[in-house]
PDB file of N, CA and C in Angstrom:
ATOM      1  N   UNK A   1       0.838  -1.190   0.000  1.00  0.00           N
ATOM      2  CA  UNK A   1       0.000   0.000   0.000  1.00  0.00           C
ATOM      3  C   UNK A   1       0.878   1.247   0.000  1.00  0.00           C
ATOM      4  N   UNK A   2       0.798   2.683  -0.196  1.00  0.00           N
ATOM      5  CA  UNK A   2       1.164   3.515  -0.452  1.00  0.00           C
ATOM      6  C   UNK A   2       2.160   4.034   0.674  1.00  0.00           C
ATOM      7  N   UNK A   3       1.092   3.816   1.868  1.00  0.00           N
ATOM      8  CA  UNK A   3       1.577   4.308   3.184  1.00  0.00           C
ATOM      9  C   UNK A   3       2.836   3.305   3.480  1.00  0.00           C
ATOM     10  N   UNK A   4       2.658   2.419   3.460  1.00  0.00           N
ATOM     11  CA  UNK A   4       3.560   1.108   3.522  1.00  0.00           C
ATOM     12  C   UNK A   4       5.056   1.592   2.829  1.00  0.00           C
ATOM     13  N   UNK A   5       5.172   2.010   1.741  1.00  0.00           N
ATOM     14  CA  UNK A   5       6.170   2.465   0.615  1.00  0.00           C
ATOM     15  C   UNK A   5       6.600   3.745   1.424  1.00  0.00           C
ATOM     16  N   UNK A   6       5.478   4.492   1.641  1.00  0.00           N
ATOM     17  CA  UNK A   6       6.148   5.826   2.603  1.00  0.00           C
ATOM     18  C   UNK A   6       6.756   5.438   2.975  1.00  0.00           C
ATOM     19  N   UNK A   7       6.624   4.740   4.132  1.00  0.00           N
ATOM     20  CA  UNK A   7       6.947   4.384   5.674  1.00  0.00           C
ATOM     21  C   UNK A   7       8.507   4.132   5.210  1.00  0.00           C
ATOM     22  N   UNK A   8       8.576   2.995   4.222  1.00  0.00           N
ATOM     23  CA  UNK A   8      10.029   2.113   3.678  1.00  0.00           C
ATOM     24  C   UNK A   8      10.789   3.321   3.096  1.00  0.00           C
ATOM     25  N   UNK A   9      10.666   4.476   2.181  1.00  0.00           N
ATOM     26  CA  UNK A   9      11.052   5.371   1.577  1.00  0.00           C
ATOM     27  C   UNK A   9      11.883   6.070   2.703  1.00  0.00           C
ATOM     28  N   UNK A  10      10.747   6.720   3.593  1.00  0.00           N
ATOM     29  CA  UNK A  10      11.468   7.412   5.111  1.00  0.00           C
ATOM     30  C   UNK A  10      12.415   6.974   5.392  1.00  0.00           C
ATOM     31  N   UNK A  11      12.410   5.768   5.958  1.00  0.00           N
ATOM     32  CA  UNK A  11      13.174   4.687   6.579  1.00  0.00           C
ATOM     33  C   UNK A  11      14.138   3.762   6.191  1.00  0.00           C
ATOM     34  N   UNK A  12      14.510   4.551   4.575  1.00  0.00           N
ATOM     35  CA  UNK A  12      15.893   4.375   3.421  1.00  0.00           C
ATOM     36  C   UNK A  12      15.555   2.739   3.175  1.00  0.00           C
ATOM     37  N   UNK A  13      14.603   2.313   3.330  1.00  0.00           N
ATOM     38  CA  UNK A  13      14.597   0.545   2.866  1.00  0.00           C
ATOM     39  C   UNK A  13      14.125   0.891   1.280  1.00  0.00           C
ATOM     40  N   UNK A  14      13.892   1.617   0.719  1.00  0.00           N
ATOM     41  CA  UNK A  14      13.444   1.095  -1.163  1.00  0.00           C
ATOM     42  C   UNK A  14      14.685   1.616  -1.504  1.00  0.00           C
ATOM     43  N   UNK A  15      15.462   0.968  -2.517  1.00  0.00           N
ATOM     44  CA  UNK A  15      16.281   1.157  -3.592  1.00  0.00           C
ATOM     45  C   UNK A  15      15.993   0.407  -4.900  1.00  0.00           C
ATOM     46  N   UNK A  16      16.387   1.910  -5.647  1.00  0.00           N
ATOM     47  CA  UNK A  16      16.081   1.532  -6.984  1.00  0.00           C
ATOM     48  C   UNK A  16      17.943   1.412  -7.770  1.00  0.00           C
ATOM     49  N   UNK A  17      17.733   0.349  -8.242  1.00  0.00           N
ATOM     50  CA  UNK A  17      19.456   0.078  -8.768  1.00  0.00           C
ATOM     51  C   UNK A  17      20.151   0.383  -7.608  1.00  0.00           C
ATOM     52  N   UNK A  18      20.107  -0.636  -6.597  1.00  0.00           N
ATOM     53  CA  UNK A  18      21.014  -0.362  -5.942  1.00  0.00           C
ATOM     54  C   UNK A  18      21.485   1.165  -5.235  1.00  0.00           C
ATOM     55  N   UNK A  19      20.890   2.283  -5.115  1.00  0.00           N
ATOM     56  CA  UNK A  19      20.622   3.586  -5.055  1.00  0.00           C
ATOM     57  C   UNK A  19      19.717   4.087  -4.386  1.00  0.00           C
ATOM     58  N   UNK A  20      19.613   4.432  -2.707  1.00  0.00           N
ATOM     59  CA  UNK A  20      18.541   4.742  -2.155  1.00  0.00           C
ATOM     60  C   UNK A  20      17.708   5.745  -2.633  1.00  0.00           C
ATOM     61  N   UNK A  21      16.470   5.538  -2.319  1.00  0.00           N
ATOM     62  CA  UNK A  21      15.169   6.210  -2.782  1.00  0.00           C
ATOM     63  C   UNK A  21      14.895   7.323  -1.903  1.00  0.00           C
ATOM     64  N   UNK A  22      14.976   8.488  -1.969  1.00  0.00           N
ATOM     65  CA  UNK A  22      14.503   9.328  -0.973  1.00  0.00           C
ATOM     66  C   UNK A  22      13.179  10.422  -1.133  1.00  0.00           C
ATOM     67  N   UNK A  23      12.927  10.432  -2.438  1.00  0.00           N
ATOM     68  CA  UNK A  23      11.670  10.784  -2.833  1.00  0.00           C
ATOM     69  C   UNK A  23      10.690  10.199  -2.943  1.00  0.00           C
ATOM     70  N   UNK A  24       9.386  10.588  -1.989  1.00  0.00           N
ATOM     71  CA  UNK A  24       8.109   9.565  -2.713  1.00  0.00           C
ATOM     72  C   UNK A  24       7.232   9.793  -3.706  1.00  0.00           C
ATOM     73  N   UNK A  25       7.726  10.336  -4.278  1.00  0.00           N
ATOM     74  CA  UNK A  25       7.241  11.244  -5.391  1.00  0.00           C
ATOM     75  C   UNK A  25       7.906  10.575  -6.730  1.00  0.00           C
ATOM     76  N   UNK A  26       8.969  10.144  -7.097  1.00  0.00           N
ATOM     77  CA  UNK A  26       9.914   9.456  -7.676  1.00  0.00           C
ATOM     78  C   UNK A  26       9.190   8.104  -8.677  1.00  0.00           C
ATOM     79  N   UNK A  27       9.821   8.471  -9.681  1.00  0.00           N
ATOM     80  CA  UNK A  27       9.023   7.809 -10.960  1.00  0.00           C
ATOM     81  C   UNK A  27       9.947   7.329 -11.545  1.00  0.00           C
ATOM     82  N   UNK A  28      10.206   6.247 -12.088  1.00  0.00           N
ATOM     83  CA  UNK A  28      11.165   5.546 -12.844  1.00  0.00           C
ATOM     84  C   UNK A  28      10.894   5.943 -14.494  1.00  0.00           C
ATOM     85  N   UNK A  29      12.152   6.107 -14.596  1.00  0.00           N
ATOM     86  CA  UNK A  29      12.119   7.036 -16.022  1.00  0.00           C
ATOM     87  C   UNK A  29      13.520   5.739 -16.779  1.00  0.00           C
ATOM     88  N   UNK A  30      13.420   6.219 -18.360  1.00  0.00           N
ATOM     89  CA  UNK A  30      14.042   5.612 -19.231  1.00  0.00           C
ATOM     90  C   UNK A  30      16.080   5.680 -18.598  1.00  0.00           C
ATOM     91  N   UNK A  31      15.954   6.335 -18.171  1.00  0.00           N
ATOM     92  CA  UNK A  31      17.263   6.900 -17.946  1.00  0.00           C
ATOM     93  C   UNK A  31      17.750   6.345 -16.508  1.00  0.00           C
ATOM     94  N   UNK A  32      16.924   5.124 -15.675  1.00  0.00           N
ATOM     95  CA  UNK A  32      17.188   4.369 -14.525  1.00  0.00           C
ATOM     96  C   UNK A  32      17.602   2.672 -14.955  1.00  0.00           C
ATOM     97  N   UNK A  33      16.765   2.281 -15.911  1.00  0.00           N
ATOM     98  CA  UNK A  33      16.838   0.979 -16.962  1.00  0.00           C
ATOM     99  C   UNK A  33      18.265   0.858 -17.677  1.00  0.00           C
ATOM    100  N   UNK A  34      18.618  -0.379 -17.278  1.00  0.00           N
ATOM    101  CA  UNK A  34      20.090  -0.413 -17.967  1.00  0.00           C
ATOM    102  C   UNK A  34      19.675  -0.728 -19.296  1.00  0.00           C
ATOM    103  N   UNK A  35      20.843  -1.369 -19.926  1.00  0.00           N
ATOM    104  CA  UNK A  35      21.157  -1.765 -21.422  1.00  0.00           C
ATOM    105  C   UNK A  35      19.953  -2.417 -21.560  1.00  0.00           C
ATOM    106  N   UNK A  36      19.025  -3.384 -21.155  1.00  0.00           N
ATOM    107  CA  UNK A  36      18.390  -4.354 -21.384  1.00  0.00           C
ATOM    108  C   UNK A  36      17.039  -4.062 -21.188  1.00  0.00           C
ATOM    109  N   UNK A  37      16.932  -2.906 -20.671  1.00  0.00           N
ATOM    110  CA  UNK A  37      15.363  -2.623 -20.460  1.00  0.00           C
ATOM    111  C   UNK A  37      14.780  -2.743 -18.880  1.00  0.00           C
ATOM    112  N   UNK A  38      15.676  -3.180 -17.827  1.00  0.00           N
ATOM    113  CA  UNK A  38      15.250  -3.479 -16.237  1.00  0.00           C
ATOM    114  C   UNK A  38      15.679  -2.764 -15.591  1.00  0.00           C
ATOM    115  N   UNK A  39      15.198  -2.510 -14.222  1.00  0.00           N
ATOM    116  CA  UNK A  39      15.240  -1.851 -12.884  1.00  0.00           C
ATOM    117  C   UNK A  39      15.320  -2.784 -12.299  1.00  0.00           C
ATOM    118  N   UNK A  40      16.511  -3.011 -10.918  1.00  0.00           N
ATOM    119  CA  UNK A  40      16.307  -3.485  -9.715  1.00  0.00           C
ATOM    120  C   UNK A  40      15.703  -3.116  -8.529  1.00  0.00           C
ATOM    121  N   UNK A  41      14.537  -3.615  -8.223  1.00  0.00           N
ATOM    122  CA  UNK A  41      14.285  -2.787  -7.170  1.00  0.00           C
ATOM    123  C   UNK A  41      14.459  -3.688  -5.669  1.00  0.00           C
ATOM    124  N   UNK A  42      14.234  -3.065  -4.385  1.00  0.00           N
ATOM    125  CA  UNK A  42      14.380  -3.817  -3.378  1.00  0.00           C
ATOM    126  C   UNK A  42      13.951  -2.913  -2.427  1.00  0.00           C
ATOM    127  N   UNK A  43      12.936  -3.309  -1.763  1.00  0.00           N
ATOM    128  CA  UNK A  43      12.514  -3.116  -0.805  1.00  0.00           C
ATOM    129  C   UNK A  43      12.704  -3.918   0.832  1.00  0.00           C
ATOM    130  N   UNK A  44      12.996  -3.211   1.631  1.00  0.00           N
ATOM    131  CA  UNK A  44      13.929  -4.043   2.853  1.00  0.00           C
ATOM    132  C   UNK A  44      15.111  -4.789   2.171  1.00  0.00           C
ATOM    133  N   UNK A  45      15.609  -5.827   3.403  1.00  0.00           N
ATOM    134  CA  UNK A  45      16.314  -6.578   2.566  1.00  0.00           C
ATOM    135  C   UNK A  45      15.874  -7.829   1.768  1.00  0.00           C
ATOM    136  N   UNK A  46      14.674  -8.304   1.828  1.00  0.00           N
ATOM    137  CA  UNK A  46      14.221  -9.738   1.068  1.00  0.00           C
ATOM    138  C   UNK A  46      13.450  -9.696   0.510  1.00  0.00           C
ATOM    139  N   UNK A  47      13.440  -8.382   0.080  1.00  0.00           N
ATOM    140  CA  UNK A  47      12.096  -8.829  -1.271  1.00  0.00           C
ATOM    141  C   UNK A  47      13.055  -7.731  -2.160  1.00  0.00           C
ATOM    142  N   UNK A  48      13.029  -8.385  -3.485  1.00  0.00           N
ATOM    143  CA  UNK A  48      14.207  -7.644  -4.605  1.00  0.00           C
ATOM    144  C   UNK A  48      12.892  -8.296  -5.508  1.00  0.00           C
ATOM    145  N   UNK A  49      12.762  -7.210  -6.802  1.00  0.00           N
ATOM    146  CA  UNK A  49      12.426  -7.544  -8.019  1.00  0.00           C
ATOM    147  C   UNK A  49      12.709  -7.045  -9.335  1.00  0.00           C
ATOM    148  N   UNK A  50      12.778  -7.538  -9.867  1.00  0.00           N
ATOM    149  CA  UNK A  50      13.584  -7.018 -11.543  1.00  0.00           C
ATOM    150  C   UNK A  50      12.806  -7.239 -12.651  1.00  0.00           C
ATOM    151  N   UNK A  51      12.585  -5.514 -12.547  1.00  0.00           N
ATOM    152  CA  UNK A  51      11.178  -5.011 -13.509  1.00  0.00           C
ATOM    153  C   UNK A  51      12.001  -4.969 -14.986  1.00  0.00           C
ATOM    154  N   UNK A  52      11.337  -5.285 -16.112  1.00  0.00           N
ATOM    155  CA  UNK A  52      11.243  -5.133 -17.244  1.00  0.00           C
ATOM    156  C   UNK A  52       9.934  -3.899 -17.815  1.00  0.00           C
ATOM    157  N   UNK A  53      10.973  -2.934 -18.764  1.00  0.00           N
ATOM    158  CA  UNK A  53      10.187  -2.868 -19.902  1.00  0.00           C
ATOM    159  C   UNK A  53       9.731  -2.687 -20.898  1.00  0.00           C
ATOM    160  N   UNK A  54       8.953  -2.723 -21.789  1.00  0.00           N
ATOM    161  CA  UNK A  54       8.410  -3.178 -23.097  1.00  0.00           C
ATOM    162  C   UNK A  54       7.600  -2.221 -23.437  1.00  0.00           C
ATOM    163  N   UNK A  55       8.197  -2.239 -24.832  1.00  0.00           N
ATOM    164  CA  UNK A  55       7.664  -0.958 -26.300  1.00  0.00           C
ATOM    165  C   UNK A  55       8.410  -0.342 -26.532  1.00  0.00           C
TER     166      UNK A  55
END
């Protein structure tokens, strides 16, 4: 939930590429996606996911 993401954002647990998140406002743009089209993301330490994307 949103508040949930706050809470983790505040509290430096979301990184995007490896790169803490400090805005919650923060939008993943073309220019975060490596060579291949993905984002790593990770929230706390055990949940990681690796977004793709397409078009």
């Amino acid at each position: 939930a949103r508040g949930g993401a706050g809470r983790l954002i505040k509290g430096g647990g979301i990184q995007l590429n490896d790169a803490k998140v400090t805005d919650e406002g923060a939008t993943v743009t073309a220019a975060d996606l490596t060579n291949d089209g993905a984002a790593k993301l990770t929230a706390g330490k055990k949940r990681h996911a690796l977004v793709r994307a397409e078009g």
